[in-house]
Protein backbone atom coordinates (compact mmCIF):
# COMPACT_ATOMS: atom_id res chain seq x y z
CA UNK A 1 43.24 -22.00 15.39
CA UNK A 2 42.14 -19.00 17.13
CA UNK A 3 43.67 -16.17 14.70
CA UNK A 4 41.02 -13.90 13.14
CA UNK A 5 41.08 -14.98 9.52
CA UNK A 6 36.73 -14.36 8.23
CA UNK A 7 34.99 -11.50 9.26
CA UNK A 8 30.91 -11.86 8.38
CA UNK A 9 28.62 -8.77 7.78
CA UNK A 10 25.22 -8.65 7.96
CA UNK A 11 23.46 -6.53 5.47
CA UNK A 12 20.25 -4.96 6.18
CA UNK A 13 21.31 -1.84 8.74
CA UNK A 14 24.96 -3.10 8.95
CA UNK A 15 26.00 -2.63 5.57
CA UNK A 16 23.77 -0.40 4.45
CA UNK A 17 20.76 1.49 5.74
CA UNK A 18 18.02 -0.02 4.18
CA UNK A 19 15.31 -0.27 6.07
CA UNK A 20 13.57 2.75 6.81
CA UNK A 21 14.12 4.59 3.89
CA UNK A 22 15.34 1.30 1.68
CA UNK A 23 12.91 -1.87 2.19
CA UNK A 24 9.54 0.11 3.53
CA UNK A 25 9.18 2.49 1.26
CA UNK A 26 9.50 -0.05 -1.42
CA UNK A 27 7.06 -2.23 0.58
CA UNK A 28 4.51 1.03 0.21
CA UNK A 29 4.93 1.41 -3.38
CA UNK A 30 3.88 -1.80 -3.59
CA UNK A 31 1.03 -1.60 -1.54
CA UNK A 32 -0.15 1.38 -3.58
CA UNK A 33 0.50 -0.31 -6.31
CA UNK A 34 -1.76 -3.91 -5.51
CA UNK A 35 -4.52 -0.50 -4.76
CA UNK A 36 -3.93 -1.58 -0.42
CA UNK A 37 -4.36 1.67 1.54
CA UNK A 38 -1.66 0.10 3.85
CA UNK A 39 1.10 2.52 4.72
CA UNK A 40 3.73 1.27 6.98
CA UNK A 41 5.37 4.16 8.75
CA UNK A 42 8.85 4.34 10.33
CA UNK A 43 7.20 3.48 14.48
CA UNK A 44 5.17 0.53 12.82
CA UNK A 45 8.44 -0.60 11.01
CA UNK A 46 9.98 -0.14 13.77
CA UNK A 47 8.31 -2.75 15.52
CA UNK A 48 8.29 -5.01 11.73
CA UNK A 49 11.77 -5.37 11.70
CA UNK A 50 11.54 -7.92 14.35
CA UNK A 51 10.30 -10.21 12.00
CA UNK A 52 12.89 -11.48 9.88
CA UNK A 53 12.40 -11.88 6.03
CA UNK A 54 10.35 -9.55 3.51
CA UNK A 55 7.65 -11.98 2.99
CA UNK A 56 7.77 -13.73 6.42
CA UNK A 57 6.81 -10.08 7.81
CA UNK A 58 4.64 -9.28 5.18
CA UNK A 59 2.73 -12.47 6.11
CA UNK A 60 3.03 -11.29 9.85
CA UNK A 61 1.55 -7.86 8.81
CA UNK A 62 -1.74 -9.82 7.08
CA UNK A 63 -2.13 -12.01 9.85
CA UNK A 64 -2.01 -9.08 12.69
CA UNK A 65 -3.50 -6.61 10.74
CA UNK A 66 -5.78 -6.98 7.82
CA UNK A 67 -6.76 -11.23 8.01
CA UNK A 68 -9.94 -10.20 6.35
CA UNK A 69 -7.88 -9.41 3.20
CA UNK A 70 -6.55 -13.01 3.17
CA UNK A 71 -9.94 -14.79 2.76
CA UNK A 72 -11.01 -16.76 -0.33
CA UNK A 73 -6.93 -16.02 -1.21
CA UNK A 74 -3.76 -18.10 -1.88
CA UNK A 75 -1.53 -16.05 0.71
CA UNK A 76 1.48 -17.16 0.06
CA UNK A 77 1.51 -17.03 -3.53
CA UNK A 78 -0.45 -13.17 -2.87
CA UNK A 79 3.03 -12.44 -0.56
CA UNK A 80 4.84 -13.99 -3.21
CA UNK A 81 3.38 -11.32 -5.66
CA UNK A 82 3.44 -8.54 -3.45
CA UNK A 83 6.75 -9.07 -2.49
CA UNK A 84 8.33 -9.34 -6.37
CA UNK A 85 6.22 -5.71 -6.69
CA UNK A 86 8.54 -4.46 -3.69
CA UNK A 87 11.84 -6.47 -5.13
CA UNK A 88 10.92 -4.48 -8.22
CA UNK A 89 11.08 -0.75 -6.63
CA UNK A 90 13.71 -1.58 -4.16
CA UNK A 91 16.18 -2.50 -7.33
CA UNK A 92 15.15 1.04 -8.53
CA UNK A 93 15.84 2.74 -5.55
CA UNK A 94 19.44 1.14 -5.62
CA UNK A 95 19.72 2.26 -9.06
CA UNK A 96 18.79 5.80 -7.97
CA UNK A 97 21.41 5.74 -5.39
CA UNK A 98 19.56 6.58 -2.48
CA UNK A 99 20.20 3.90 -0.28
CA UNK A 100 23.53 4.92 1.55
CA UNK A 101 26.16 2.24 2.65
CA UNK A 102 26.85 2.65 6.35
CA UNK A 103 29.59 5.02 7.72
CA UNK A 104 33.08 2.41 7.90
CA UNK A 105 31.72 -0.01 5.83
CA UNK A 106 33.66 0.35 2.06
CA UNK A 107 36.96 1.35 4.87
CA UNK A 108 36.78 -1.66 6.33
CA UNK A 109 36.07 -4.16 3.76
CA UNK A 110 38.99 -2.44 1.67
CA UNK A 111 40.99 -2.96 4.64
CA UNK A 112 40.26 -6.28 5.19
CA UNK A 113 40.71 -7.17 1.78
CA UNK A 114 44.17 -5.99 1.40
CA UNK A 115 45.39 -7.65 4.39
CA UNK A 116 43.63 -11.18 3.12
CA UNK A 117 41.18 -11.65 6.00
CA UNK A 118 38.04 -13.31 4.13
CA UNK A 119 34.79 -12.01 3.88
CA UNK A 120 31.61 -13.15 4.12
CA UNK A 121 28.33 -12.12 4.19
CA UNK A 122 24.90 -13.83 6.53
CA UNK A 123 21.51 -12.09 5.42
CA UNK A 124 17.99 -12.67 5.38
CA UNK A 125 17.94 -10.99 1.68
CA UNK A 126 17.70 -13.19 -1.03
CA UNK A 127 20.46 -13.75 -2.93
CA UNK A 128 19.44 -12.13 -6.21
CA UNK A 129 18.62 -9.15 -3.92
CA UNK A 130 21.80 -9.56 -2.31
CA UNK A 131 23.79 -9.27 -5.64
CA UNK A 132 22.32 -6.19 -6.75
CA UNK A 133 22.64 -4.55 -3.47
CA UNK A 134 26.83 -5.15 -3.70
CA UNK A 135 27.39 -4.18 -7.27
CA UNK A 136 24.79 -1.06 -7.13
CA UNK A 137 26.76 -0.11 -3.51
CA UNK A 138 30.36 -1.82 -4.12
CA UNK A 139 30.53 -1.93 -7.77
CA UNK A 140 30.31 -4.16 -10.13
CA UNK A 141 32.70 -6.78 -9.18
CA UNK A 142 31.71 -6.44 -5.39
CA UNK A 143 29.94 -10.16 -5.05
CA UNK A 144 33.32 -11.61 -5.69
CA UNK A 145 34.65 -10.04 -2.72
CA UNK A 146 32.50 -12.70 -0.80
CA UNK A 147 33.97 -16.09 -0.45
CA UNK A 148 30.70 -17.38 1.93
CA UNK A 149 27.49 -15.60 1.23
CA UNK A 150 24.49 -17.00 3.28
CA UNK A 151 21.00 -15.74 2.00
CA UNK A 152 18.06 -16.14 3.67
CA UNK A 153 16.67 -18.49 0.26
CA UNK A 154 19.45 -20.52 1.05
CA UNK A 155 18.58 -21.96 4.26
CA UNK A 156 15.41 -23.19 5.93
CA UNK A 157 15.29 -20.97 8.91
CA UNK A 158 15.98 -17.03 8.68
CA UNK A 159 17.61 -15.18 11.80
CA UNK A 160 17.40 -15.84 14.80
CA UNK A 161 18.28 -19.63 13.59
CA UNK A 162 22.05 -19.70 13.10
CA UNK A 163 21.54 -21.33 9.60
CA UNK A 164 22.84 -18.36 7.50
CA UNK A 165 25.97 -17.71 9.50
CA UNK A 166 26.48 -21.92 9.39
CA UNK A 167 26.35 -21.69 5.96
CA UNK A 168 28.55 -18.96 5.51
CA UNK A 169 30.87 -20.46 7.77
CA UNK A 170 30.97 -23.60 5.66
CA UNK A 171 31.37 -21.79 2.40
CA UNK A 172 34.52 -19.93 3.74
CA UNK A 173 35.96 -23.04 5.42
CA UNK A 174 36.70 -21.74 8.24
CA UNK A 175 35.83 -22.41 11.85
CA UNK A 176 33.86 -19.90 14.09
CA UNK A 177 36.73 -19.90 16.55
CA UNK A 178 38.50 -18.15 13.09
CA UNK A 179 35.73 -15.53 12.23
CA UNK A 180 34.07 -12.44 13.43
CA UNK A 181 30.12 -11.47 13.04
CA UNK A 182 29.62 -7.44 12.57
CA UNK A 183 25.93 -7.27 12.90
CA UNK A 184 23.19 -4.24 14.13
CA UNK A 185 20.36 -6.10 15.40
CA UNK A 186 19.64 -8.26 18.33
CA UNK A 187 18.32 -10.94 16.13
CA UNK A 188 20.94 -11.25 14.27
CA UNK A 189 23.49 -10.89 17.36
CA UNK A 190 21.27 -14.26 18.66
CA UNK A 191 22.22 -15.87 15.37
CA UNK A 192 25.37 -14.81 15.13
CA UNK A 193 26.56 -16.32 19.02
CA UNK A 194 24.40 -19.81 18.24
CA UNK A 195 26.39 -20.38 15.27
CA UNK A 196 29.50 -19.59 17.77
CA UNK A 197 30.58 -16.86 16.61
CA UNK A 198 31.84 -13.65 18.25
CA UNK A 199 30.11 -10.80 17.17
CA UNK A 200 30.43 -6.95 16.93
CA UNK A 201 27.16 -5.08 16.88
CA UNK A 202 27.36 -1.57 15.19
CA UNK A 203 23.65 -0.33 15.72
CA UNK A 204 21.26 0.84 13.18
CA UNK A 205 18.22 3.33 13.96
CA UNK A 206 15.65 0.74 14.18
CA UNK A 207 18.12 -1.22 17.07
CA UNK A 208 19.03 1.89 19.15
CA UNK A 209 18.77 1.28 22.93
CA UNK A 210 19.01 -2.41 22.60
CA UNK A 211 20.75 -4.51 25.29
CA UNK A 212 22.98 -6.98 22.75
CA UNK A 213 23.93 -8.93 25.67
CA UNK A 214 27.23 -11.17 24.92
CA UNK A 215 28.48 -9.20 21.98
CA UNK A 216 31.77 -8.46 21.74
CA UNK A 217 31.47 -4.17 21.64
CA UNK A 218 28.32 -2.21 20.75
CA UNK A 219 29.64 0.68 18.64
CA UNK A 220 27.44 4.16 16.84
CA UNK A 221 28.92 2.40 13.50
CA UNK A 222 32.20 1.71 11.99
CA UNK A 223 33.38 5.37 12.28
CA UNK A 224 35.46 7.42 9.50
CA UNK A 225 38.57 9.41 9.67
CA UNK A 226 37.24 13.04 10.41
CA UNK A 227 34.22 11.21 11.98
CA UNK A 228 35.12 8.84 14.74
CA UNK A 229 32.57 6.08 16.18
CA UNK A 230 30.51 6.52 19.49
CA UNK A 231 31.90 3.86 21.83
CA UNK A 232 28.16 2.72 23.49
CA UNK A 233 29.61 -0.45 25.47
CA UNK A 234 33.46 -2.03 25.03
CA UNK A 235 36.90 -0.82 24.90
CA UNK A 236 38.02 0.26 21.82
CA UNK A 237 40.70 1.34 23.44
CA UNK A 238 41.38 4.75 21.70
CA UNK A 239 40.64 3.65 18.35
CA UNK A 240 38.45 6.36 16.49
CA UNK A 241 37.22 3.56 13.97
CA UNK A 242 36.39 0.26 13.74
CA UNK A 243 39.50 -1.15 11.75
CA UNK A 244 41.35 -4.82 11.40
CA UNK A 245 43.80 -3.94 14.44
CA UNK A 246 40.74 -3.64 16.83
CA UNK A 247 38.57 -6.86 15.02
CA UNK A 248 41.81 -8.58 16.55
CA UNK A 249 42.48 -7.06 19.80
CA UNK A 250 38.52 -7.72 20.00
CA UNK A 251 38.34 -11.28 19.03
CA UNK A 252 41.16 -12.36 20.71
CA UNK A 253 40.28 -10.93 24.07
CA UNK A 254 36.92 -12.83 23.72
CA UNK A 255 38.38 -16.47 21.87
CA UNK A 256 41.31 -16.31 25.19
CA UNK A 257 37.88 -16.34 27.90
């Protein structure tokens, strides 16, 4: 007990960057497409994110925003539509190839693949969204690379509620002492540490300038040969990148406290 044996990723702004230019702009297109002059710009999203789920912040959005668009309607089933409409062009955008994995990411997971570490994966995406993500980004055999995948259709509560990394955990059958969290957000850094688990944060644009108190190391992202990491709080103790020698040095520094 105690050796570093899972590492779990978030998705959304730690595997890839999808939010800004991924999941709103598909949220738009569907907006123009239901004829709603609603246009959600990068400082609104910015504040959106903190909701956790497509539809959940969708459903936030109505509710804050336009409630007089929800009367004499089923909302959820309206969400429900909406949100298959924005499914439909975020698929397409994944197909264009504009939606970038993050700097580190296909390193590390090769890395970590070779040396048998398992990998899992703790998300608020659905897991049909999930899937297509991975093969468009990872190819097409990438979802097998996953031994626990935790969606947020999988579970009853979505981040901050632990229940994603739980189940992940239980589908790689491993304790949390065994695992490591990489995350980018300060909701999913709460879910990470109240399922137990330690937790890197490697920030995204939307979660600049956040505190992430108890996480292991905040990091600029994973870093690349040629393009080394910024170090914003941690030791990472010369390392340019984030690779499986400093995951351990990492985790066992914080499992020995």
């Amino acid at each position: 007990m105690g050796e570093l044996r899972g590492v779990i990723f978030d998705v959304d702004g730690t595997l890839a960057d999808t939010e800004r230019d991924g999941h709103r702009v598909a949220f738009n297109a569907a907006f123009r497409e239901f004829g709603l002059d609603w246009n959600w710009t990068p400082e609104r999203y910015r504040e959106l994110v903190k909701v956790a789920g497509g539809k959940e912040r969708l459903r936030h959005w109505i509710e804050r925003e336009a409630p007089e668009c929800a009367v004499g309607r089923d909302v959820d089933r309206w969400v429900g539509e909406i949100h298959a409409v924005k499914r439909r062009h975020f698929a397409a955008m994944l197909e264009q190839g504009t939606i970038p994995l993050r700097p580190g990411v296909k390193r590390l997971l090769s890395e970590l693949r070779s040396a048998g570490v398992r990998l899992g994966i703790a998300t608020t995406m659905s897991e049909g969204s999930l899937r297509e993500l991975l093969r468009a980004l990872l190819g097409a055999d990438a979802p097998g690379w996953f031994d626990g995948i935790g969606a947020g259709d999988m579970v009853q509560a979505k981040k901050p509620a632990p229940d994603v990394y739980l189940l992940a955990l239980e589908r790689l059958g491993l304790p949390a002492r065994d695992c490591l969290a990489i995350e980018d957000s300060e909701i999913g850094l709460q879910a990470a540490l109240a399922a137990e688990l330690p937790a890197l944060v490697a920030v995204s644009p939307y979660s600049e300038g956040g505190g992430f108190p108890g996480a292991l190391a905040v990091v600029s992202d994973l870093g690349e040969p040629g393009a080394p990491m910024r170090m914003i709080r941690g030791d990472a103790r010369g390392a340019p990148c984030v690779d499986l020698a400093l995951l351990r040095q990492w985790h066992r520094a914080q499992i020995s406290n």
